[in-house]
N, C-alpha and C. Protein backbone atom coordinates (compact mmCIF):
# COMPACT_ATOMS: atom_id res chain seq x y z
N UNK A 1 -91.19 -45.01 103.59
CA UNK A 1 -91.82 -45.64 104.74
C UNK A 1 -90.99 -45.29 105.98
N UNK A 2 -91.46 -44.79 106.94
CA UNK A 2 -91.50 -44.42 108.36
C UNK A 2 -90.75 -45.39 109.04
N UNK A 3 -90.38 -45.65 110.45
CA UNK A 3 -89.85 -46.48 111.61
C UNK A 3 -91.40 -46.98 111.75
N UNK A 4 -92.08 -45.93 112.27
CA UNK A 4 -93.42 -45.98 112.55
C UNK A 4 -94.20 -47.43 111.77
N UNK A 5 -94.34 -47.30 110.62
CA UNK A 5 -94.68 -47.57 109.54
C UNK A 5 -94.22 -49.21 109.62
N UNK A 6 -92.67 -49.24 109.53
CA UNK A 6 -91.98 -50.37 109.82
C UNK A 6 -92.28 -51.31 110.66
N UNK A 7 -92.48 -50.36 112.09
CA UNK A 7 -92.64 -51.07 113.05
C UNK A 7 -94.20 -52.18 113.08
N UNK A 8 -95.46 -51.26 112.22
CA UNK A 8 -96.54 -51.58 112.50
C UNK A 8 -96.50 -52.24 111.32
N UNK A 9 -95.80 -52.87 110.51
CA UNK A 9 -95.97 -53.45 109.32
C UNK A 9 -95.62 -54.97 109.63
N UNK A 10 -93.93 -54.74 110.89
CA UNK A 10 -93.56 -55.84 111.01
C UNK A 10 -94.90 -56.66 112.60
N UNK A 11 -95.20 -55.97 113.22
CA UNK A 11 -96.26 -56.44 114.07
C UNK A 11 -97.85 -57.36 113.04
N UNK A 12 -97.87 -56.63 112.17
CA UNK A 12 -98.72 -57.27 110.85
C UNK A 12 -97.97 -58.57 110.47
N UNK A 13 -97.03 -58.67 110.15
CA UNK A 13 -96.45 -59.75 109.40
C UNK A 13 -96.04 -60.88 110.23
N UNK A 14 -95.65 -60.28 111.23
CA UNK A 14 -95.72 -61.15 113.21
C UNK A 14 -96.85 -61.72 113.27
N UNK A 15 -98.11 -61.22 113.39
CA UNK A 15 -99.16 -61.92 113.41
C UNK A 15 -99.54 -62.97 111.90
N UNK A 16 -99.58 -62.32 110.95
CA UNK A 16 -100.08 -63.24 109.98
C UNK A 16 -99.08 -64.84 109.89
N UNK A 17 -97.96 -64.53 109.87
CA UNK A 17 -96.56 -65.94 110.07
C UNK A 17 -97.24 -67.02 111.12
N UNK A 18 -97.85 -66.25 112.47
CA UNK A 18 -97.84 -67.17 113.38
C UNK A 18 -99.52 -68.02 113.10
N UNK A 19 -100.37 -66.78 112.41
CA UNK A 19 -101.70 -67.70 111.74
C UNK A 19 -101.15 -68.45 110.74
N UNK A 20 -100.05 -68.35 109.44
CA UNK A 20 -100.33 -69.26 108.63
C UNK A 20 -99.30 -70.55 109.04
N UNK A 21 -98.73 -70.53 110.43
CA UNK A 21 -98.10 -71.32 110.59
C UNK A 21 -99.12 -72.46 111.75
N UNK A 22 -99.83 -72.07 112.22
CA UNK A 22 -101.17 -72.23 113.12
C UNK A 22 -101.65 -73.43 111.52
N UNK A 23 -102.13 -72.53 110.31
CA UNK A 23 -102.86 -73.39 109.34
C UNK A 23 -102.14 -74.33 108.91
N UNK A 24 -100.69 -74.10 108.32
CA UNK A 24 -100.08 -74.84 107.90
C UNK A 24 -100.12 -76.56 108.71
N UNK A 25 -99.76 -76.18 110.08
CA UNK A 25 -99.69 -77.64 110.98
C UNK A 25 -101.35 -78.13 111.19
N UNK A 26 -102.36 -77.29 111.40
CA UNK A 26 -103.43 -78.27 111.01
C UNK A 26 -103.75 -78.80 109.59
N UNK A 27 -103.42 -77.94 109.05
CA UNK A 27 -103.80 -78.72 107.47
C UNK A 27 -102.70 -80.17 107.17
N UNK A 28 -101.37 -79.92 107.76
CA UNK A 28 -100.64 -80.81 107.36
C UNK A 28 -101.03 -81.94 108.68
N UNK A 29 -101.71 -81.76 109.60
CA UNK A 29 -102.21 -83.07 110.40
C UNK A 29 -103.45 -83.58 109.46
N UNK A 30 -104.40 -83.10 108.89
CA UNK A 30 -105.16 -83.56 108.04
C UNK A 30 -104.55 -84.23 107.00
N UNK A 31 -103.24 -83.90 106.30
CA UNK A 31 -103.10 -84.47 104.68
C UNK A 31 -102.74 -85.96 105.56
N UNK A 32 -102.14 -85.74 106.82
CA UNK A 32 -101.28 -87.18 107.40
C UNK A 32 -102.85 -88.65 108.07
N UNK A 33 -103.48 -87.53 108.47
CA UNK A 33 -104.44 -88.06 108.50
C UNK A 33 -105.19 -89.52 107.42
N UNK A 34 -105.57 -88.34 106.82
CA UNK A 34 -105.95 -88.96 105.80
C UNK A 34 -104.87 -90.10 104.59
N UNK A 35 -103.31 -90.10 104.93
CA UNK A 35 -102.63 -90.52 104.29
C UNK A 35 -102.81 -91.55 104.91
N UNK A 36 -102.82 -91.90 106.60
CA UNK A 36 -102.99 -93.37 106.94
C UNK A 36 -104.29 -93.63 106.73
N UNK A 37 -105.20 -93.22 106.60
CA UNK A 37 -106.97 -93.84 106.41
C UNK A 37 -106.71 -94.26 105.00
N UNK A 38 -105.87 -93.85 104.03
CA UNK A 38 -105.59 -94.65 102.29
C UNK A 38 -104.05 -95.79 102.45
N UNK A 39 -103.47 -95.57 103.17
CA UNK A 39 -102.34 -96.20 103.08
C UNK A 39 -102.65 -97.85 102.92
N UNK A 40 -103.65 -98.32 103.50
CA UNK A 40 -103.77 -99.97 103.58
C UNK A 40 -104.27 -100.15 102.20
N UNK A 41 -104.75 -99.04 101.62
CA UNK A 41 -105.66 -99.12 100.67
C UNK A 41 -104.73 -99.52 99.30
N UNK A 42 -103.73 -98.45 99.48
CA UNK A 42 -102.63 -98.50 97.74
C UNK A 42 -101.88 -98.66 98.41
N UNK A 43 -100.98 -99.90 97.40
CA UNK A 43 -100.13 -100.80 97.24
C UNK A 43 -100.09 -101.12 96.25
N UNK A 44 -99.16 -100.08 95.05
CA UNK A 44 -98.55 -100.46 93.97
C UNK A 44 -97.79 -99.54 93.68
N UNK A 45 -97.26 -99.75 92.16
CA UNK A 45 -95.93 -99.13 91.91
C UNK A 45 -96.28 -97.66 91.96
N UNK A 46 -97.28 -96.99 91.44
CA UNK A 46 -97.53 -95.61 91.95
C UNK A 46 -97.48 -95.16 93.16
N UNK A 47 -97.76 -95.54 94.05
CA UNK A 47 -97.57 -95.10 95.54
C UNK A 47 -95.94 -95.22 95.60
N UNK A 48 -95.14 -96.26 95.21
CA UNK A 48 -94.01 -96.50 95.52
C UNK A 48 -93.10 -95.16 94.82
N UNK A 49 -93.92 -94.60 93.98
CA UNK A 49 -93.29 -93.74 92.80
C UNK A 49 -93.47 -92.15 94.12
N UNK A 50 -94.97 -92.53 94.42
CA UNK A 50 -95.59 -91.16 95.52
C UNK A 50 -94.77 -91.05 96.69
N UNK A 51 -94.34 -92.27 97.03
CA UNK A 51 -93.92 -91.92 98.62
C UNK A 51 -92.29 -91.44 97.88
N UNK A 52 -91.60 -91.91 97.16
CA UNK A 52 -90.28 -91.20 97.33
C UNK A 52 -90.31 -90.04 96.77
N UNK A 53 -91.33 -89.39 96.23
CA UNK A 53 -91.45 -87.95 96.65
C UNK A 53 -92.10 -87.31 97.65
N UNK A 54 -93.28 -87.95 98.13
CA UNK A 54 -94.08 -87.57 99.47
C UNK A 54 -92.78 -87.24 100.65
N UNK A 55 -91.94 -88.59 100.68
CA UNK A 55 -91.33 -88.51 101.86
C UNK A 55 -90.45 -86.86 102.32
N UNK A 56 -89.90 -87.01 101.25
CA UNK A 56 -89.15 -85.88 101.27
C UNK A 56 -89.79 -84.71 101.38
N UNK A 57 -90.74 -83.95 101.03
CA UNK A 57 -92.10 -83.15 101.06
C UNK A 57 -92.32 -83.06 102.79
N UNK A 58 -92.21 -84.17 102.72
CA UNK A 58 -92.69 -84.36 104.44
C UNK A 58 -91.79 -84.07 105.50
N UNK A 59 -91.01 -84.21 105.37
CA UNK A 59 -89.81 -84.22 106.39
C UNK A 59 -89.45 -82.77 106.35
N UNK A 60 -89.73 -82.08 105.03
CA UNK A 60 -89.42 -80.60 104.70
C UNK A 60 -90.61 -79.95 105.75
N UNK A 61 -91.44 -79.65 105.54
CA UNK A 61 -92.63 -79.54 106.21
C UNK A 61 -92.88 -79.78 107.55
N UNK A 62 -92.55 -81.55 108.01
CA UNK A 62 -92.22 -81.13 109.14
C UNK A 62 -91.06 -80.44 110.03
N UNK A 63 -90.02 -80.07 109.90
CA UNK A 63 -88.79 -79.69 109.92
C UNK A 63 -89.51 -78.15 110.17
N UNK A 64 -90.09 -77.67 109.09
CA UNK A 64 -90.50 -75.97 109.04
C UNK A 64 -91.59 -76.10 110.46
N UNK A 65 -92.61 -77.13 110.41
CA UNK A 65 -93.61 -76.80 112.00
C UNK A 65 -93.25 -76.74 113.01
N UNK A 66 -91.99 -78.09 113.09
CA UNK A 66 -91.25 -78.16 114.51
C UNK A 66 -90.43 -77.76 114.79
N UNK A 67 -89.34 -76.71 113.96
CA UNK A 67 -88.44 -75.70 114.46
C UNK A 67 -88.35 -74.42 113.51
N UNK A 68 -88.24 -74.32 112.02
CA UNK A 68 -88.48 -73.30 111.68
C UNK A 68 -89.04 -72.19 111.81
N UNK A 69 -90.62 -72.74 111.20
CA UNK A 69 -91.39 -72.04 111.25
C UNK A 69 -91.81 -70.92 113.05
N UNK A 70 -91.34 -71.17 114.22
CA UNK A 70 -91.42 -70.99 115.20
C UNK A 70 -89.80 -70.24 115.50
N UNK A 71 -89.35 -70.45 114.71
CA UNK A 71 -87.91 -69.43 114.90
C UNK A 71 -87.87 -68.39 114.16
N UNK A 72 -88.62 -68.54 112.79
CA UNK A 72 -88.83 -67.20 112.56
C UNK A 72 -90.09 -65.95 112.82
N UNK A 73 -90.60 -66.64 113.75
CA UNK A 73 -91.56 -66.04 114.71
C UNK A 73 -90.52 -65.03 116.03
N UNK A 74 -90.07 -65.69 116.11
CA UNK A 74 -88.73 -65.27 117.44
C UNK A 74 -87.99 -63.98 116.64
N UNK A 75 -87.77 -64.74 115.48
CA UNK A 75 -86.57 -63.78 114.90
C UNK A 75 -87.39 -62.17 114.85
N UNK A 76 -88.55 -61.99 114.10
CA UNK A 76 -89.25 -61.28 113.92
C UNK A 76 -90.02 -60.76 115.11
N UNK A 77 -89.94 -61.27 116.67
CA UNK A 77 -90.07 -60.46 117.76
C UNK A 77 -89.54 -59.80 118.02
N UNK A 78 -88.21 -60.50 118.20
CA UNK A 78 -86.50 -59.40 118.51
C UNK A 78 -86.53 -58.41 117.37
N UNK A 79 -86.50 -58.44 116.62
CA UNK A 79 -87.03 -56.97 115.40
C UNK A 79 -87.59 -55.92 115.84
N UNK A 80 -88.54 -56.77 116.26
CA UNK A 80 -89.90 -55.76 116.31
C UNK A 80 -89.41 -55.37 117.66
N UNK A 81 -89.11 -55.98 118.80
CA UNK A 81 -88.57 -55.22 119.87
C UNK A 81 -87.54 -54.13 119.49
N UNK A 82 -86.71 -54.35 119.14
CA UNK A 82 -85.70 -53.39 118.68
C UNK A 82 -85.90 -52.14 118.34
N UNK A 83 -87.10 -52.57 117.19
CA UNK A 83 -87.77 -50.85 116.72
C UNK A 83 -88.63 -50.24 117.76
N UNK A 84 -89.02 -51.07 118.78
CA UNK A 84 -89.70 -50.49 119.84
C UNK A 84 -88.90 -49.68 120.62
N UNK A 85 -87.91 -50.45 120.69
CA UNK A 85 -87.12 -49.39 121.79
C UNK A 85 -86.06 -48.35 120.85
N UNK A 86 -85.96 -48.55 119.69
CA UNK A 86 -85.52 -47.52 118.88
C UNK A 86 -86.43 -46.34 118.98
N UNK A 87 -87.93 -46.47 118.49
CA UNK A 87 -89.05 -45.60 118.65
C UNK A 87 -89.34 -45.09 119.94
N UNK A 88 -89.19 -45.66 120.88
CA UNK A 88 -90.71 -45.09 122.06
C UNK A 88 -89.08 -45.78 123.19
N UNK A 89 -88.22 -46.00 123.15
CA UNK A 89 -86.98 -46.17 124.42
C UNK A 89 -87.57 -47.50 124.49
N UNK A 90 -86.10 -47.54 125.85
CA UNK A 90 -86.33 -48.91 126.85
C UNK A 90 -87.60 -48.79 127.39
């Protein structure tokens, strides 16, 4: 595989990160959604069993929408700049 090649592979993978990170935060406003429209609902020891794994799930997740996931968007610009100006100059 080429610079060429590289370059247009990592512009591919640039775009798809920033769509499945686009899906990821609407889908995960839906699961939250819908977690308070059931929350009044269950109240028992299973939920109590759900949330101390939910929680943690969650905090992971959000953690990746609100800074991760958006830094390795960055990281993978500066890349892709790099090979630009490796390829084709300043």
């Amino acid at each position: 595989m080429g610079m060429d090649d590289v370059y247009n592979t990592m512009n591919i993978f640039e775009k798809e990160l920033e769509e499945f990170n686009n899906n990821l935060k609407t889908s995960f406003d839906d699961v939250q959604n819908h977690h308070q429209i059931v929350s009044p609902l269950w109240d028992d020891s299973m939920r109590k069993e759900y949330d101390s794994i939910w929680l943690s799930l969650e905090e992971k997740i959000n953690q990746y929408i609100s800074i991760e996931g958006g830094n390795y968007v960055e990281v993978l610009i500066e890349k892709i700049e790099a090979i630009k100006g490796y390829l084709y100059g300043n």
